[in-house]
Protein backbone atom coordinates (compact mmCIF):
# COMPACT_ATOMS: atom_id res chain seq x y z
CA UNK A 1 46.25 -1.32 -1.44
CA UNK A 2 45.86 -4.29 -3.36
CA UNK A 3 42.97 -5.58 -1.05
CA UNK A 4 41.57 -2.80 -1.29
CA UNK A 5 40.86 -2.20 -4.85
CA UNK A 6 40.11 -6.07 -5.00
CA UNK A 7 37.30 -5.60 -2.57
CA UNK A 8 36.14 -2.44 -4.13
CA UNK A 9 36.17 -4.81 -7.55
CA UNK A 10 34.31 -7.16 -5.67
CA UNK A 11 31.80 -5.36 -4.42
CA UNK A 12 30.70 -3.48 -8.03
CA UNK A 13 30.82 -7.42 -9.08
CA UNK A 14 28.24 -8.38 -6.33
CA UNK A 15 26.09 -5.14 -6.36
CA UNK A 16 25.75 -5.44 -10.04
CA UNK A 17 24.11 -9.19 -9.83
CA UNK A 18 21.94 -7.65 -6.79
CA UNK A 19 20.49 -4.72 -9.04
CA UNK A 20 20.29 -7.28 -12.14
CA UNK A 21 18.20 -9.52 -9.92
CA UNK A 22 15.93 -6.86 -8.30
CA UNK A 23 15.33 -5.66 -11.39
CA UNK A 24 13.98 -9.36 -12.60
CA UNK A 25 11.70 -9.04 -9.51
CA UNK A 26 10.53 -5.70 -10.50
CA UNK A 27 9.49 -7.29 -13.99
CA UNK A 28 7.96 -10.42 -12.28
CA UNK A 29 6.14 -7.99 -10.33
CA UNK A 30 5.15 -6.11 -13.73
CA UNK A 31 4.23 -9.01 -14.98
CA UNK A 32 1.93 -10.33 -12.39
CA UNK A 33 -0.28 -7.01 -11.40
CA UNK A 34 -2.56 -5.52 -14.15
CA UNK A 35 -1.57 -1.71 -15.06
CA UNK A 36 2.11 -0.06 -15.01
CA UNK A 37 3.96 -0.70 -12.00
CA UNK A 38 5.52 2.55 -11.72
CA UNK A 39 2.84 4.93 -12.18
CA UNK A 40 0.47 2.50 -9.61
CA UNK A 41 3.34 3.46 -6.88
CA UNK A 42 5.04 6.50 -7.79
CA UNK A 43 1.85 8.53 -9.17
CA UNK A 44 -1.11 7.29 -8.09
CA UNK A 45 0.28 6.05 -4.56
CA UNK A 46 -0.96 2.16 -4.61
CA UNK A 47 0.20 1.17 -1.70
CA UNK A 48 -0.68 -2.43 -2.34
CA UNK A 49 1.59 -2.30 -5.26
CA UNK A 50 4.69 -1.02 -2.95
CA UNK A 51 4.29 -3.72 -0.61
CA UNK A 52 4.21 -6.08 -3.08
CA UNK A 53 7.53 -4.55 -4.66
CA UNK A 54 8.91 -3.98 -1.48
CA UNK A 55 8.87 -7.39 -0.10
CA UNK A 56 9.79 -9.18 -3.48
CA UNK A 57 13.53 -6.88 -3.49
CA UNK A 58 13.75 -7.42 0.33
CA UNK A 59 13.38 -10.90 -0.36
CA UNK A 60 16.03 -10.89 -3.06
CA UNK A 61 18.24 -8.55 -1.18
CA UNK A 62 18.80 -10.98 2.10
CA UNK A 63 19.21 -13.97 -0.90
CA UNK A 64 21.98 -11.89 -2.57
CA UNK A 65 23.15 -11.11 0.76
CA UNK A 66 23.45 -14.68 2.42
CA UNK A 67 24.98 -15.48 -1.11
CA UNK A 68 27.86 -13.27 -0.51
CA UNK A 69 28.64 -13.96 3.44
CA UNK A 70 28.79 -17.36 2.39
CA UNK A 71 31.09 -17.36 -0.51
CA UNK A 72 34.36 -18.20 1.31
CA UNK A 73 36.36 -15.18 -0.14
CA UNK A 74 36.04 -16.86 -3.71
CA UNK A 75 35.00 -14.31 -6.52
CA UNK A 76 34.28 -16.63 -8.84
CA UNK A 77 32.24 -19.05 -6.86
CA UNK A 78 30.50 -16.25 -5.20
CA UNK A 79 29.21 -14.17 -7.99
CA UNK A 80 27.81 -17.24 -9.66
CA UNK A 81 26.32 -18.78 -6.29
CA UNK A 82 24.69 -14.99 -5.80
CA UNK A 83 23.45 -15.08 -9.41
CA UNK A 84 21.95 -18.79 -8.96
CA UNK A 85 20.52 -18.62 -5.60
CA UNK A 86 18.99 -15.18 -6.37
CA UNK A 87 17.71 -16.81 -9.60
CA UNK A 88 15.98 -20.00 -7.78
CA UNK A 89 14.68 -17.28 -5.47
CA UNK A 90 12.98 -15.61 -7.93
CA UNK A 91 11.18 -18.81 -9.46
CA UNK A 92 10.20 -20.04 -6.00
CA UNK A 93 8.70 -16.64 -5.31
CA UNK A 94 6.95 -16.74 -8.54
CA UNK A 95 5.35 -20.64 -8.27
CA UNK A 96 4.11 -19.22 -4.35
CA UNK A 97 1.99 -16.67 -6.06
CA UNK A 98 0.84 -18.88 -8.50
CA UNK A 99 -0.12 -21.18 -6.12
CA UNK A 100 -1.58 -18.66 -4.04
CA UNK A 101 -3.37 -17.24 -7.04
CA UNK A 102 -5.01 -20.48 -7.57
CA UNK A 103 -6.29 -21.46 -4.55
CA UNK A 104 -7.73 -18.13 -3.77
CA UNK A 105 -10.55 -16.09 -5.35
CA UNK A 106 -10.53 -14.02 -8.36
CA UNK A 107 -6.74 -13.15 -10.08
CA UNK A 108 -4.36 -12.82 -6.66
CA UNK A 109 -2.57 -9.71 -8.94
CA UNK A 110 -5.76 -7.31 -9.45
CA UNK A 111 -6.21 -7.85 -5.94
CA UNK A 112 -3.49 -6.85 -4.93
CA UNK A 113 -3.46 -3.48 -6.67
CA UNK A 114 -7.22 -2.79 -6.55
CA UNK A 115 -7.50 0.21 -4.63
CA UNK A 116 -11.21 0.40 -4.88
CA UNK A 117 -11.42 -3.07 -2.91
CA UNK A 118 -8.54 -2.08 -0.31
CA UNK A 119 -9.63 1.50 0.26
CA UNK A 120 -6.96 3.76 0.59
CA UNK A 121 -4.76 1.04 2.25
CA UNK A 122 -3.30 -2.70 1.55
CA UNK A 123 -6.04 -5.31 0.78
CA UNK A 124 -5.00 -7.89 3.02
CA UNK A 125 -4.20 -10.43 0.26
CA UNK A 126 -1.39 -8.21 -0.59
CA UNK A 127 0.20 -9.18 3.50
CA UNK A 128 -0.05 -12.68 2.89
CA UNK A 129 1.95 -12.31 -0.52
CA UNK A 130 4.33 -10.11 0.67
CA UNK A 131 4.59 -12.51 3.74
CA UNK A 132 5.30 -15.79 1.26
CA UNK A 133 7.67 -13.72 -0.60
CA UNK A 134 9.65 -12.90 2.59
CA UNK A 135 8.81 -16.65 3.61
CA UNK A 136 10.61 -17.92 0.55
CA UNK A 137 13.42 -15.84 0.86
CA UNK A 138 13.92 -16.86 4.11
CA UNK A 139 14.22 -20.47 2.51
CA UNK A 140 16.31 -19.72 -0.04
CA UNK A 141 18.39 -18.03 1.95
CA UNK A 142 18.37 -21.14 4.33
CA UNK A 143 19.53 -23.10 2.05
CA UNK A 144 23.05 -20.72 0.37
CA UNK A 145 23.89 -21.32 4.16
């Protein structure tokens, strides 16, 4: 019973550094798209804006997730190497868009959300974002193993 309620412990401990970090990459997100993120997805249906979103907590998600399958059974370590790795993840994601940003026309977030340039779709900028968010993730994730 003991195991049980440890790993019970232990997951609230690990989920609660996954939600803390997704919802730094909703805020990065935020950050780097003009307008309010929430009312671009959930109200006016941007679907530029949900890919964007999407990929960036995927991304963090299979971070947090490598983080924990390799943490050896050690709490301690875990939760900090989930909350570090997650973190780096977050910063890499963010110097890939600015990179992007800068070696591409116009600002890389308007783009992304303009619905007037994408139609009623995803302009494809937003593919190749979403893409080097998944990318660096991948990375990331690479390197926890």
């Amino acid at each position: 019973m003991d195991d049980l309620l440890d790993e019970i412990g232990a997951t609230f401990a690990y989920g609660a550094i996954g939600i803390a970090l997704m919802a730094i990459g909703y805020l990065v997100v935020e950050v780097t798209t003009p307008g309010r993120l929430g009312k671009q997805i959930w109200t006016d249906g941007n679907r530029g804006a949900a890919l964007l979103l999407s990929a960036k907590l995927l991304g963090i998600g299979a971070i947090v997730t490598t983080a924990i399958i390799t943490s050896d059974n050690d709490l301690g370590d875990g939760l900090v190497d989930t909350a570090v790795f997650g973190g780096i993840g977050i910063i890499l994601m963010i110097i890939a868009f600015v990179l992007l940003d800068v070696t591409t026309p116009g600002k890389l977030g308007a783009t992304l959300v303009d619905t007037e340039r994408a139609g009623s779709g995803i302009h494809p900028a937003g593919w190749v974002v979403a893409a080097a968010d998944l990318g660096v993730a991948a990375i990331v994730a690479g390197a926890v193993s």
